[in-house]
C-alpha atoms as a PDB file:
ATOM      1  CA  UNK A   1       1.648   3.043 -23.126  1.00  0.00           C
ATOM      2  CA  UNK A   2      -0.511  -0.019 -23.826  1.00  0.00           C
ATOM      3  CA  UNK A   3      -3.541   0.305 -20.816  1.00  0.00           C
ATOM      4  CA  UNK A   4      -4.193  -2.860 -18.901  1.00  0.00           C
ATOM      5  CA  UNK A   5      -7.264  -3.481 -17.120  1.00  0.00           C
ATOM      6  CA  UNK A   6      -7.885  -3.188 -13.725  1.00  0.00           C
ATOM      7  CA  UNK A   7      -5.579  -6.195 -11.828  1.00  0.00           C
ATOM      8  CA  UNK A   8      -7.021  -8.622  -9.135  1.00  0.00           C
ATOM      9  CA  UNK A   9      -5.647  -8.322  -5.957  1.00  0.00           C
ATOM     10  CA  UNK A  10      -5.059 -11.974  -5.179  1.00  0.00           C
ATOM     11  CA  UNK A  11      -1.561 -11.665  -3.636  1.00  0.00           C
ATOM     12  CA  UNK A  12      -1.017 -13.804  -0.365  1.00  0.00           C
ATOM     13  CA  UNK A  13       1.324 -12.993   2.582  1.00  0.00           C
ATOM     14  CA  UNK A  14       4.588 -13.116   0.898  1.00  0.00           C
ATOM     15  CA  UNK A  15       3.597 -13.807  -2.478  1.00  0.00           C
ATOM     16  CA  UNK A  16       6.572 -13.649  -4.999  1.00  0.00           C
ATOM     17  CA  UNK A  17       5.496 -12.557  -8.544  1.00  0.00           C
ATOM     18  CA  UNK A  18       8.221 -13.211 -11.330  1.00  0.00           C
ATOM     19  CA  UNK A  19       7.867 -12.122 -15.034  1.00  0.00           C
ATOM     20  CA  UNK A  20      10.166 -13.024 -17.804  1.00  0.00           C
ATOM     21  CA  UNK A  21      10.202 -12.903 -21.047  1.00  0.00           C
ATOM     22  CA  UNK A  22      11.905 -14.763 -24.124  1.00  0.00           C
ATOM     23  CA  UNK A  23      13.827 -12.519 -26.511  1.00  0.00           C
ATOM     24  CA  UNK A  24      11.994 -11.600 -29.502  1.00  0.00           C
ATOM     25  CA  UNK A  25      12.718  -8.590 -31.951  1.00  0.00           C
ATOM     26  CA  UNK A  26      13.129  -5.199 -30.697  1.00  0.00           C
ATOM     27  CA  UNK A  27       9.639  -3.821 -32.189  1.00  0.00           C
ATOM     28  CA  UNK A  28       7.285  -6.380 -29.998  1.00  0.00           C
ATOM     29  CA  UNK A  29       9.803  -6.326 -26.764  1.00  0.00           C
ATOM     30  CA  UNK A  30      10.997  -2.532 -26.860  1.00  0.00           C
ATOM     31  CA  UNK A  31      13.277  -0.676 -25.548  1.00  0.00           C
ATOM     32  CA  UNK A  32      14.496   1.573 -22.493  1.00  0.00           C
ATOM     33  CA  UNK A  33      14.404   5.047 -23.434  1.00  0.00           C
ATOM     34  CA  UNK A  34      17.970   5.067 -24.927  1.00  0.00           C
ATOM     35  CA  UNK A  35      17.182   2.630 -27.247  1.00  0.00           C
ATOM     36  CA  UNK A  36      19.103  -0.236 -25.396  1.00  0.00           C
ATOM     37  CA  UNK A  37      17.817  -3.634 -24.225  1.00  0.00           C
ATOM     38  CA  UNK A  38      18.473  -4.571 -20.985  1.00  0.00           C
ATOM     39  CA  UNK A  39      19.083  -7.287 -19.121  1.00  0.00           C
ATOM     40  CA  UNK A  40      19.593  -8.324 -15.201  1.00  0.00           C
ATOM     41  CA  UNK A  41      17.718  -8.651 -12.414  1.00  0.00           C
ATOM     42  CA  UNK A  42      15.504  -5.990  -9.962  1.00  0.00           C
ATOM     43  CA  UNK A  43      14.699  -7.262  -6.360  1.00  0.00           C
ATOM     44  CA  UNK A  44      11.513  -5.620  -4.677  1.00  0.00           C
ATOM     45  CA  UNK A  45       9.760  -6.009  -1.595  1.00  0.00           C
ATOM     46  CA  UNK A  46       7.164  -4.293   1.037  1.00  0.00           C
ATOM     47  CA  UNK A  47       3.661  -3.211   1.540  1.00  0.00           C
ATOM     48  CA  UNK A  48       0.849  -5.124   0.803  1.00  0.00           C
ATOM     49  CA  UNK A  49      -1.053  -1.914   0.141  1.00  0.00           C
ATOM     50  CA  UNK A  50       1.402  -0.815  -2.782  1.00  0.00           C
ATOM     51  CA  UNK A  51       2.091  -4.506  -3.859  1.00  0.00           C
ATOM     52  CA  UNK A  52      -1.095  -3.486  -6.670  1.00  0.00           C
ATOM     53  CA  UNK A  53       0.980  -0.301  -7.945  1.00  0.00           C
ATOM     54  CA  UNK A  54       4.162  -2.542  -8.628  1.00  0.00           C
ATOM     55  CA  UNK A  55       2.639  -5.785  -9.601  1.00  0.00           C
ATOM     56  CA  UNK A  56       1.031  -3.213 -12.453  1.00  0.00           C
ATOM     57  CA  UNK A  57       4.438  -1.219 -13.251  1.00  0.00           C
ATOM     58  CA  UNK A  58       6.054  -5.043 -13.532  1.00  0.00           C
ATOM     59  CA  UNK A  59       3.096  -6.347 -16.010  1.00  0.00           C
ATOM     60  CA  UNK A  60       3.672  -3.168 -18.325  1.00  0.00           C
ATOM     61  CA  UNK A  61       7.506  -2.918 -18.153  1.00  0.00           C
ATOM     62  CA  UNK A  62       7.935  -6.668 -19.160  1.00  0.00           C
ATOM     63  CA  UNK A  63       6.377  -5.498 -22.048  1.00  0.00           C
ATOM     64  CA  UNK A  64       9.009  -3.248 -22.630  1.00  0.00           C
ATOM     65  CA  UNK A  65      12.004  -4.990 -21.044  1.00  0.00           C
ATOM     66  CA  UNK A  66      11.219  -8.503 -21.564  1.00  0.00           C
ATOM     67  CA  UNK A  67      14.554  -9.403 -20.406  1.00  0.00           C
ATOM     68  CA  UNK A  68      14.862  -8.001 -17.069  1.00  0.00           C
ATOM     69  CA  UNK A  69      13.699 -10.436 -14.166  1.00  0.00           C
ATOM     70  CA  UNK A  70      11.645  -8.660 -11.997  1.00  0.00           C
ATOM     71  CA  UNK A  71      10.547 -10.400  -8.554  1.00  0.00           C
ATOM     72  CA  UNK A  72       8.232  -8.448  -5.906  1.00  0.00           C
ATOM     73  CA  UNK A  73       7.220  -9.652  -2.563  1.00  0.00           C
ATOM     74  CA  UNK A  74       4.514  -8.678  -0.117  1.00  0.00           C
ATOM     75  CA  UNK A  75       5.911  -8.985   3.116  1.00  0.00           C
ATOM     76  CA  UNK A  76       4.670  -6.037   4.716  1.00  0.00           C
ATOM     77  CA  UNK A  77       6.262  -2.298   5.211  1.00  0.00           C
ATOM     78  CA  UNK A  78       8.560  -3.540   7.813  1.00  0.00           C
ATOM     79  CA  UNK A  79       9.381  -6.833   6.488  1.00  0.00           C
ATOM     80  CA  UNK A  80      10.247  -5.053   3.081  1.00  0.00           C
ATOM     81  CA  UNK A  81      12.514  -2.807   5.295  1.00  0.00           C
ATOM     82  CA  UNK A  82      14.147  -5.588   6.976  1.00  0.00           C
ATOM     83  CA  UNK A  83      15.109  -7.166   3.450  1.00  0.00           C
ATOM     84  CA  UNK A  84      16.192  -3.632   2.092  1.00  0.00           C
ATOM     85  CA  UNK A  85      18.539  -3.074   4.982  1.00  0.00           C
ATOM     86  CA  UNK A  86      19.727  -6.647   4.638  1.00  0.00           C
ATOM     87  CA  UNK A  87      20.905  -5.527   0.899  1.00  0.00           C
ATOM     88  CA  UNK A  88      18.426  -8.377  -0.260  1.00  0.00           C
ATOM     89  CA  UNK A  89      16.220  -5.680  -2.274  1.00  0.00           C
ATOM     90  CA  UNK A  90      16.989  -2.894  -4.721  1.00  0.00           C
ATOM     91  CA  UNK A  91      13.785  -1.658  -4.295  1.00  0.00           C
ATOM     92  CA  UNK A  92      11.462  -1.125  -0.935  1.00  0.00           C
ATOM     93  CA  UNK A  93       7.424  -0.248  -1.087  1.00  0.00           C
ATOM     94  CA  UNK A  94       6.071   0.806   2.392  1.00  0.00           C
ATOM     95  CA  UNK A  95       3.128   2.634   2.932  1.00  0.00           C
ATOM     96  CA  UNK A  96       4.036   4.800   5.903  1.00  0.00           C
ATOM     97  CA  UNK A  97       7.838   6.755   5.680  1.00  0.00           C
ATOM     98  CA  UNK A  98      11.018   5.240   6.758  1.00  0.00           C
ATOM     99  CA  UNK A  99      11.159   5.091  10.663  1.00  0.00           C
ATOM    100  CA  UNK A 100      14.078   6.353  12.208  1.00  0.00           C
ATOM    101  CA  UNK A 101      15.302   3.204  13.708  1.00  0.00           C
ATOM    102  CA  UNK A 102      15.273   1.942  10.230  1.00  0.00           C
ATOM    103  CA  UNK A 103      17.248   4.599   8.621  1.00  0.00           C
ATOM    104  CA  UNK A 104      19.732   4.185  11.453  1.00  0.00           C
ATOM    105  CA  UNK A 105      20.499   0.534  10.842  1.00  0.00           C
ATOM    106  CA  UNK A 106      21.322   1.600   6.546  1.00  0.00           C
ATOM    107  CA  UNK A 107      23.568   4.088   8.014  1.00  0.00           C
ATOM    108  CA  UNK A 108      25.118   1.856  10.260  1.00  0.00           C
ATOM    109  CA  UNK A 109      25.496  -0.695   6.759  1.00  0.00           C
ATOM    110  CA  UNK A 110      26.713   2.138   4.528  1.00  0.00           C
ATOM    111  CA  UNK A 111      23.601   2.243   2.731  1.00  0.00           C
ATOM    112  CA  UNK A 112      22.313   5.412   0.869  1.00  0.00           C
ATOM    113  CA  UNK A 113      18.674   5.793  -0.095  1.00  0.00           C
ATOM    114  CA  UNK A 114      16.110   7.755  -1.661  1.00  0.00           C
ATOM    115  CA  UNK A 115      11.992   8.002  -0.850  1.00  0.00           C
ATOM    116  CA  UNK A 116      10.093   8.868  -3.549  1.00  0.00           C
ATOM    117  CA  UNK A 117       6.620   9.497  -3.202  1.00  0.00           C
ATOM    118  CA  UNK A 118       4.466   6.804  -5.207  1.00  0.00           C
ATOM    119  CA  UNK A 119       0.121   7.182  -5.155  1.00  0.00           C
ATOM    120  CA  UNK A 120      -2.033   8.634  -2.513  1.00  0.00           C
ATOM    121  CA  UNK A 121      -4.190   5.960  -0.331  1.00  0.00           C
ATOM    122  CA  UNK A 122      -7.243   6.257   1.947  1.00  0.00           C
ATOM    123  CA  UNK A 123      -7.211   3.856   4.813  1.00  0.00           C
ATOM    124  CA  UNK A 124     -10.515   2.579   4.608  1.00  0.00           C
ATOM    125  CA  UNK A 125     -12.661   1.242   7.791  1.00  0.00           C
ATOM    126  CA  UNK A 126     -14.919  -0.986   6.375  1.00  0.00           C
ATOM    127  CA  UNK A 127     -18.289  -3.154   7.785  1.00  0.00           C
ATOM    128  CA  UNK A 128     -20.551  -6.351   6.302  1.00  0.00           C
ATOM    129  CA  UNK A 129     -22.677  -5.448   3.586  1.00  0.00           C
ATOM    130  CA  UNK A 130     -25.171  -6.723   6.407  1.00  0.00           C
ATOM    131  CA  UNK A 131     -24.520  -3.772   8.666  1.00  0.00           C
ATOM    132  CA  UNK A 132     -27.572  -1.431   8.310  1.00  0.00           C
ATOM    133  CA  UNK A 133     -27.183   0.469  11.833  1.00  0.00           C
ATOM    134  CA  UNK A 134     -23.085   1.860  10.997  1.00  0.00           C
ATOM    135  CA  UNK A 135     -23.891   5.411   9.263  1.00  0.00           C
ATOM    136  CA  UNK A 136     -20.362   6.606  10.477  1.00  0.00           C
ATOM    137  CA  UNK A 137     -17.891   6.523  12.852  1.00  0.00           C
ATOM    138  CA  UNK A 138     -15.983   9.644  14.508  1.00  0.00           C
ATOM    139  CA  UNK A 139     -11.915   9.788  15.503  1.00  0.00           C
ATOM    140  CA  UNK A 140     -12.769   9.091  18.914  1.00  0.00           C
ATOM    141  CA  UNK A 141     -15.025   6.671  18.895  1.00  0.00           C
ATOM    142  CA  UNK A 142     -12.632   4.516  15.782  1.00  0.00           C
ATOM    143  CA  UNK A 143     -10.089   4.921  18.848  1.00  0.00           C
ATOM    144  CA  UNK A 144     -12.438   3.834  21.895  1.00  0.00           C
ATOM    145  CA  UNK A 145     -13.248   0.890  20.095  1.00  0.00           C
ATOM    146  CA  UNK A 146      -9.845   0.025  19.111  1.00  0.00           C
ATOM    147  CA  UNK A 147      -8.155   0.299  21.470  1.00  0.00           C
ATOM    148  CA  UNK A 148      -7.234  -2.612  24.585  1.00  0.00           C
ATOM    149  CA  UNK A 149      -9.128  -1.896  27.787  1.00  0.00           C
ATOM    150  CA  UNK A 150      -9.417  -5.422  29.256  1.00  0.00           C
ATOM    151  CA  UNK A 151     -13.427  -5.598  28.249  1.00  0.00           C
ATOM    152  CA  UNK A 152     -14.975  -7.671  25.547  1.00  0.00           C
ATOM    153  CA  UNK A 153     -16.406  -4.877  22.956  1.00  0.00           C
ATOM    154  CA  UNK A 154     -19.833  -4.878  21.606  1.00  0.00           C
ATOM    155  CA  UNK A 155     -21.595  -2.670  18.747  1.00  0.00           C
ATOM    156  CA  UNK A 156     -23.538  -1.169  21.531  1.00  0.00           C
ATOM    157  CA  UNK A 157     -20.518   0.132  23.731  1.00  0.00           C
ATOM    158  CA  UNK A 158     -20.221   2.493  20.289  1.00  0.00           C
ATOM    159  CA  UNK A 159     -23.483   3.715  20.457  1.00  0.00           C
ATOM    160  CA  UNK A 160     -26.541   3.190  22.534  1.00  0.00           C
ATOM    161  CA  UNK A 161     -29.126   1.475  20.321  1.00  0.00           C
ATOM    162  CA  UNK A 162     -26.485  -0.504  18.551  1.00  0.00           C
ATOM    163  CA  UNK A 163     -26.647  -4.281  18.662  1.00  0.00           C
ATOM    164  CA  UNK A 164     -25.404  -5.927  21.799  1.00  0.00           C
ATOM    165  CA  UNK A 165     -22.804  -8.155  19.849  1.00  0.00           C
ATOM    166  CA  UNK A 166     -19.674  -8.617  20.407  1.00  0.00           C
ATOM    167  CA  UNK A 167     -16.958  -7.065  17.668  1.00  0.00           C
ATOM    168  CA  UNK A 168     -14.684  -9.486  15.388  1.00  0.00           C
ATOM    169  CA  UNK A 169     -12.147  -7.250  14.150  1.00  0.00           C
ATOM    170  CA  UNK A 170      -9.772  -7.558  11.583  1.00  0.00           C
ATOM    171  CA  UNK A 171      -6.674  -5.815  11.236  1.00  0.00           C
ATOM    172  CA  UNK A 172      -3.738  -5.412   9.422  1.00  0.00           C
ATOM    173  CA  UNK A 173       0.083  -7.258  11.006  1.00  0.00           C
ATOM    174  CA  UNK A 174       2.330  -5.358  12.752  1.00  0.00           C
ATOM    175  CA  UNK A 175       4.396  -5.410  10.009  1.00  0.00           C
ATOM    176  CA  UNK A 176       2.308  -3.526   8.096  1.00  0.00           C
ATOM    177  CA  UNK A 177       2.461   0.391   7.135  1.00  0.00           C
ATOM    178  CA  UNK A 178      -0.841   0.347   7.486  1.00  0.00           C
ATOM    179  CA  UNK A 179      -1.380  -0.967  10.974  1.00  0.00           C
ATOM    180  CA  UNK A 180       2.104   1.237  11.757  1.00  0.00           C
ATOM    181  CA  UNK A 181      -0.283   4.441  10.614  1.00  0.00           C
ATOM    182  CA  UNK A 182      -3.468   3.645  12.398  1.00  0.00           C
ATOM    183  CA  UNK A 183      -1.697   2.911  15.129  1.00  0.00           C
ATOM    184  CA  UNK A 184      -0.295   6.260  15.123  1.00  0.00           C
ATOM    185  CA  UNK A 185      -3.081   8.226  14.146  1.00  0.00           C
ATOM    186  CA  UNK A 186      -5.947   6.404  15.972  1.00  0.00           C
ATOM    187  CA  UNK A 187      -4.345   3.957  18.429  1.00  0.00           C
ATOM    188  CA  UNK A 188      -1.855   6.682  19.501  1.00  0.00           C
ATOM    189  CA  UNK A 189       0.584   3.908  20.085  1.00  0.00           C
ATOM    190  CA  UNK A 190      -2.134   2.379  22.471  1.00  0.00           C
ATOM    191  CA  UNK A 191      -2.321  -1.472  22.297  1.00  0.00           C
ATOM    192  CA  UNK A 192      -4.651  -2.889  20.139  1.00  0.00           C
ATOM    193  CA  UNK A 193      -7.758  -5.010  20.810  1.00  0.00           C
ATOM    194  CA  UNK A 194      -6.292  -8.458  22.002  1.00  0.00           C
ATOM    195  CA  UNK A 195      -9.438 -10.836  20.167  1.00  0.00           C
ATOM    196  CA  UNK A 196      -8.486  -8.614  16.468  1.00  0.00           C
ATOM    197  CA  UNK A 197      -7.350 -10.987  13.638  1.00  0.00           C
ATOM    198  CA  UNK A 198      -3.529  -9.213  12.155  1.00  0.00           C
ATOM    199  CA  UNK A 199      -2.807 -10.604   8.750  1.00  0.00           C
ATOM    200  CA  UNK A 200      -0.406  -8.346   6.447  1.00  0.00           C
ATOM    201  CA  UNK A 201      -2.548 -10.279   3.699  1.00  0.00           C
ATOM    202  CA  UNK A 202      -5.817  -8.081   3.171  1.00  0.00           C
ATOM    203  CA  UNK A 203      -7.007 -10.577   1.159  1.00  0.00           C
ATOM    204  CA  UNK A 204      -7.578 -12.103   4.429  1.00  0.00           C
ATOM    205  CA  UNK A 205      -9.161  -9.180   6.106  1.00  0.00           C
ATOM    206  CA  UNK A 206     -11.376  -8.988   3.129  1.00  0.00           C
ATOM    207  CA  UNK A 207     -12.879 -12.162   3.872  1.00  0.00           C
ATOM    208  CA  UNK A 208     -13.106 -11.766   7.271  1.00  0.00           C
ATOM    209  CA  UNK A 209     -14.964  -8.800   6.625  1.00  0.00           C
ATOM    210  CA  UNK A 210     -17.471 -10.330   4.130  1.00  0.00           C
ATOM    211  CA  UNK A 211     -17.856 -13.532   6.413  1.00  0.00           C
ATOM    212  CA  UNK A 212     -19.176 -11.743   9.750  1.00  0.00           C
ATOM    213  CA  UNK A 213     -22.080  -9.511   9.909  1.00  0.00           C
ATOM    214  CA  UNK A 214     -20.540  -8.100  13.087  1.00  0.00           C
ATOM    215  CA  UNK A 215     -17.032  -7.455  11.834  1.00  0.00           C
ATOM    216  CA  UNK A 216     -14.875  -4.277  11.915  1.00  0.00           C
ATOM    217  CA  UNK A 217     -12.234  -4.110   9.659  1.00  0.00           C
ATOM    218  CA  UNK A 218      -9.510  -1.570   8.028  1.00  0.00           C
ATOM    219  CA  UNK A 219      -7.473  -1.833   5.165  1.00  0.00           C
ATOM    220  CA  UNK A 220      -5.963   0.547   1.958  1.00  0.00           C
ATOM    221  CA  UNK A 221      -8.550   2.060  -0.526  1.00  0.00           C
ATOM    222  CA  UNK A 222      -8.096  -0.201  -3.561  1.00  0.00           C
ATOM    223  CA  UNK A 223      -8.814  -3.049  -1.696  1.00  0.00           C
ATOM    224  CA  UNK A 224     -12.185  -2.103  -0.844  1.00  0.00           C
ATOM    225  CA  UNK A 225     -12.641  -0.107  -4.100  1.00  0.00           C
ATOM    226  CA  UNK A 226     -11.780  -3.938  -5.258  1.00  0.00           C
ATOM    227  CA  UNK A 227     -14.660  -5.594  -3.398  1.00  0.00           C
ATOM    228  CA  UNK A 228     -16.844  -2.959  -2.615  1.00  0.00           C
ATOM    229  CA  UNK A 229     -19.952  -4.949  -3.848  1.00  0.00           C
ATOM    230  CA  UNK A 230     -18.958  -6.883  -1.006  1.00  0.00           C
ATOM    231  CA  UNK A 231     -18.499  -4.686   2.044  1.00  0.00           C
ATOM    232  CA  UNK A 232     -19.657  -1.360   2.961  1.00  0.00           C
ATOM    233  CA  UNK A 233     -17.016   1.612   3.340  1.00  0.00           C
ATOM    234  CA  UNK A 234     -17.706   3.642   6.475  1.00  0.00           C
ATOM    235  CA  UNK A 235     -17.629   7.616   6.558  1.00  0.00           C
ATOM    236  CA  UNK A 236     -15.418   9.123   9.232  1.00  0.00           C
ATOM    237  CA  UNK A 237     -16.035  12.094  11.307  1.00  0.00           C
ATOM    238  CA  UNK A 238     -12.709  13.962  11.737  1.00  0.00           C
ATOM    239  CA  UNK A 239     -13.994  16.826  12.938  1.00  0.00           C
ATOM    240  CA  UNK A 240     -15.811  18.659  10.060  1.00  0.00           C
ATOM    241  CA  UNK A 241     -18.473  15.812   9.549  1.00  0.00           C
ATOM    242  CA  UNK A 242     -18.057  12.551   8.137  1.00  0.00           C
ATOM    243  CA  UNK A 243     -16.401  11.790   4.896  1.00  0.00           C
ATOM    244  CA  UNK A 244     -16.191   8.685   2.728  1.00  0.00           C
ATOM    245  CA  UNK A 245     -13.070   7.835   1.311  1.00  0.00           C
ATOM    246  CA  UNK A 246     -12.851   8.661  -2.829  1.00  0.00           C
ATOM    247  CA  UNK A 247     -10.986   9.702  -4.694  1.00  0.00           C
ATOM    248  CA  UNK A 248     -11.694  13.143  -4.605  1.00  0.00           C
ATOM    249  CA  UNK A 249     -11.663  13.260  -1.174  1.00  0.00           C
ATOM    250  CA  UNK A 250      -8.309  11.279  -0.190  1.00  0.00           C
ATOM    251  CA  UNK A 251      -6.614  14.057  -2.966  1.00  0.00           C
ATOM    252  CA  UNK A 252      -7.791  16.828  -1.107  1.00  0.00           C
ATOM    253  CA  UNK A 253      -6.960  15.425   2.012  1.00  0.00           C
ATOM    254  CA  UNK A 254     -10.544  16.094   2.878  1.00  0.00           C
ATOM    255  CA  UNK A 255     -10.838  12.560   4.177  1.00  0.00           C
ATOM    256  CA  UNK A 256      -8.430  13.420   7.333  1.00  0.00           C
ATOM    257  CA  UNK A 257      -6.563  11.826   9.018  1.00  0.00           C
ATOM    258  CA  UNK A 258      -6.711   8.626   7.333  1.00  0.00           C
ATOM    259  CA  UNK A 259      -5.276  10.307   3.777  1.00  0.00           C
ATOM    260  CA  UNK A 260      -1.543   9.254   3.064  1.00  0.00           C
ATOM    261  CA  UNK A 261       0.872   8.815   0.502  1.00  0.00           C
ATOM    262  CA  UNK A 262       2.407   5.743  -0.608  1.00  0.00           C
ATOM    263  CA  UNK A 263       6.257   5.508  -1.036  1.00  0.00           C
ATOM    264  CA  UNK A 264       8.943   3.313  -2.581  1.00  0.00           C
ATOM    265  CA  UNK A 265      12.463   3.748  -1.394  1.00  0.00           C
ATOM    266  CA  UNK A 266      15.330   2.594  -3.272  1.00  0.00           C
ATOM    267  CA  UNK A 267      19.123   2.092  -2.677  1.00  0.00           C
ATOM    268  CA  UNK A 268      21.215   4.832  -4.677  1.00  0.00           C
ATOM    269  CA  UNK A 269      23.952   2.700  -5.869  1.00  0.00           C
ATOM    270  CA  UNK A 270      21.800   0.159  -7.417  1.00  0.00           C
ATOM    271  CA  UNK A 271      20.616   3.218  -9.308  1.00  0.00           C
ATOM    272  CA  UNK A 272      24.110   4.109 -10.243  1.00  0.00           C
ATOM    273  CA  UNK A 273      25.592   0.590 -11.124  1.00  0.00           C
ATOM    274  CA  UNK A 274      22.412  -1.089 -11.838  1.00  0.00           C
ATOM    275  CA  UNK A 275      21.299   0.362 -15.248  1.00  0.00           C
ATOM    276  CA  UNK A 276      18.098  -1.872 -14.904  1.00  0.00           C
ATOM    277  CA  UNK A 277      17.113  -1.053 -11.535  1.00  0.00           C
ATOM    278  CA  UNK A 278      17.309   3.010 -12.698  1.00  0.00           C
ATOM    279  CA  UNK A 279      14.880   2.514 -15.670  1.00  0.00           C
ATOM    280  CA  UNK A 280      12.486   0.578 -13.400  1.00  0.00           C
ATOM    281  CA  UNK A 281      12.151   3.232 -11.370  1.00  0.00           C
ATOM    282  CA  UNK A 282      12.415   5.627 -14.165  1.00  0.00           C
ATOM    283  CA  UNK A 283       9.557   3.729 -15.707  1.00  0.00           C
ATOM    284  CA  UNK A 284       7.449   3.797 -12.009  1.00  0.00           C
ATOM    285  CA  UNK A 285       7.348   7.270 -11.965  1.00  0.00           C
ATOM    286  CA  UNK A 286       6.746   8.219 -15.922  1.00  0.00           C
ATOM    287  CA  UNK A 287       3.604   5.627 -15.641  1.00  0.00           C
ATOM    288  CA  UNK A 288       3.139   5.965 -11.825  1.00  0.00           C
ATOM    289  CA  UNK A 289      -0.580   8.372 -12.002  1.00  0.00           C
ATOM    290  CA  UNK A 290      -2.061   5.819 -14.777  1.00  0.00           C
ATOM    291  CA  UNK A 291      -1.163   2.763 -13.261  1.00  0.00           C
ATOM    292  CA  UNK A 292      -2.072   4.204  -9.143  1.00  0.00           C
ATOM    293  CA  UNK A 293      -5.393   4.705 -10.787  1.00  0.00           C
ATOM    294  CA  UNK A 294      -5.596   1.669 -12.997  1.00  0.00           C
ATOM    295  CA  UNK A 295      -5.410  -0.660  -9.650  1.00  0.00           C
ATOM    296  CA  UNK A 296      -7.611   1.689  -7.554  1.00  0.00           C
ATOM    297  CA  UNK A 297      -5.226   4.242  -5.658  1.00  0.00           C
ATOM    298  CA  UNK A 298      -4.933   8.152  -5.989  1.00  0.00           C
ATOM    299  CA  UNK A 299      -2.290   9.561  -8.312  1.00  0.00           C
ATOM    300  CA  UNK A 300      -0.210  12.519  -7.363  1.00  0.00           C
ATOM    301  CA  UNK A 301      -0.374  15.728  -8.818  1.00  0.00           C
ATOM    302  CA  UNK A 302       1.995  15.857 -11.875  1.00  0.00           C
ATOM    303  CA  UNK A 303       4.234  18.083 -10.618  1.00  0.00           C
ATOM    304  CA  UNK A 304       5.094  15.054  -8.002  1.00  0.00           C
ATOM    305  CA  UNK A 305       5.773  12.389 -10.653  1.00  0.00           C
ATOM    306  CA  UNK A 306       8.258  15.412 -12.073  1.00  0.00           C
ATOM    307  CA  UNK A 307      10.292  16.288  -9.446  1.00  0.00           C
ATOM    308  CA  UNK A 308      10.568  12.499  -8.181  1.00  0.00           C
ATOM    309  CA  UNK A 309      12.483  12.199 -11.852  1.00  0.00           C
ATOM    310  CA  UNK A 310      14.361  14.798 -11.294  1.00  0.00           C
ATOM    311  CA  UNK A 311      15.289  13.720  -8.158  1.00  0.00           C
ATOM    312  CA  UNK A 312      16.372  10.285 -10.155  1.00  0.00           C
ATOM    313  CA  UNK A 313      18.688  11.994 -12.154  1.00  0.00           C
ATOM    314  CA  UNK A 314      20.327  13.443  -9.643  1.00  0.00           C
ATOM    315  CA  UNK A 315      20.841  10.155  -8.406  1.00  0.00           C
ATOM    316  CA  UNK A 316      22.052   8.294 -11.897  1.00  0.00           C
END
């Protein structure tokens, strides 16, 4: 498979990318693995955070199916939900699992599904590049911080010795996996702090970030891996001492609890019906650990990208 380079994460808050391609001879466009070209059209939408992965797997597989229209949004986890359960999408990312709410209402509609597990993320709490007293933050204090309490929060309600300046922080929407997971695992379903800036763009939460020496922010790992010339990652004490998110670490699920997988969920009788929509995802999963990697994410063990094929067979 031809190796891109790494991709820029410029997508904005519902950004639509469409590739097409002219017909050309069968050599330069290729083929699906049958030797067929296809044609139709593949609907995707969902997490910000996996938006990379499948603006990647679309760049390479218009190589190889220049005649399939591919469109994916970034609406967010739950806004990719809404569209799947709405029959608008063949194809849902999400960086958290499926709630239960959510599977209820595509029960409700008649609508069978499949997760399959996509890349490995670690959520990554991030400061200014100007921030010289953060060394590393612990569970409980991420949480204290975080949280709504009625009280404006300053550096030095962290830690005595810490600057007496008041906290801009900058967080993903709440229709966001992410904010849906560290909400879950840090928040504990606790309101969050009322003065935070939500954007399921973390473009924007990058820039907030960089623009404010006294700025807290969280966001998936290839975004920071992205700009981390421009902001400083910070360690995280789970409980066995504090551990910077890498790639290495996130695998091992060393860097706990903010290691997770990344997911895309797709409807089962697109797969069936849909000959296009089955060798996208057929193509996702044969390319899923290069490309995860190429955009800055952590790719599963083999065995994972296996059994997720299998799993698509069973399916087709």
């Amino acid at each position: 498979m031809k190796s891109i380079k790494r991709l820029a994460l410029t997508s904005m808050v519902g950004a639509v990318l469409v590739l097409t391609a002219a017909c050309g001879n069968g050599a330069q466009n290729g083929a699906s693995g049958d030797g067929n070209q296809l044609q139709g059209e593949v609907k995707i939408d969902g997490s910000s955070t996996v938006y990379p992965i499948m603006e990647a797997v679309v760049e390479e597989y218009g190589m190889t199916q220049p005649e399939v229209k591919v469109s994916v949004g970034s609406s967010g986890t739950g806004g990719g939900f809404k569209t799947f359960i709405a029959g608008e999408t063949h194809i849902s990312s999400a960086s958290r699992p499926i709630k239960d709410e959510e599977k209820a209402k595509l029960e409700e509609k008649g609508i069978e599904f499949t997760e399959f597990k996509l890349a490995n993320d670690g959520l990554s709490v991030v400061v200014n590049k100007e921030n010289d007293w953060v060394d590393y933050l612990t569970v409980e204090e991420l949480a204290k911080v975080w949280k709504e309490d009625g009280t404006v929060k300053k550096w030095s309600d962290i830690r005595e010795g810490w600057p007496e300046e008041e906290i801009k922080f900058y967080s993903p929407g709440t229709d966001s996996g992410t904010f849906d997971y560290f909400n879950e695992i840090i928040l504990e379903e606790e309101p969050i702090v009322k003065n935070a800036t939500l954007s399921e763009d973390d473009n924007t939460l990058v820039s907030g970030v960089t623009g404010d020496k006294y700025a807290l922010g969280y966001f998936g790992y290839a975004y920071f891996a992205e700009n981390k010339e421009k902001l400083k990652v910070v360690p995280i004490d789970g409980g066995n001492g504090p551990v910077e998110p890498t790639n290495e670490t996130v695998e091992s699920n060393e860097y706990a609890p903010l290691s997770r997988p990344l997911f895309i969920y797709v409807i089962n009788q697109a797969v069936k019906e849909k000959p296009e929509v089955y060798d996208l995802v057929k193509f996702t999963l044969e390319n899923g650990a290069e490309l995860s990697e190429e955009v800055g994410y952590v790719k599963l063990k083999d065995e994972d990208y296996e059994e997720g094929l299998d799993t698509l067979e069973g399916l087709k």
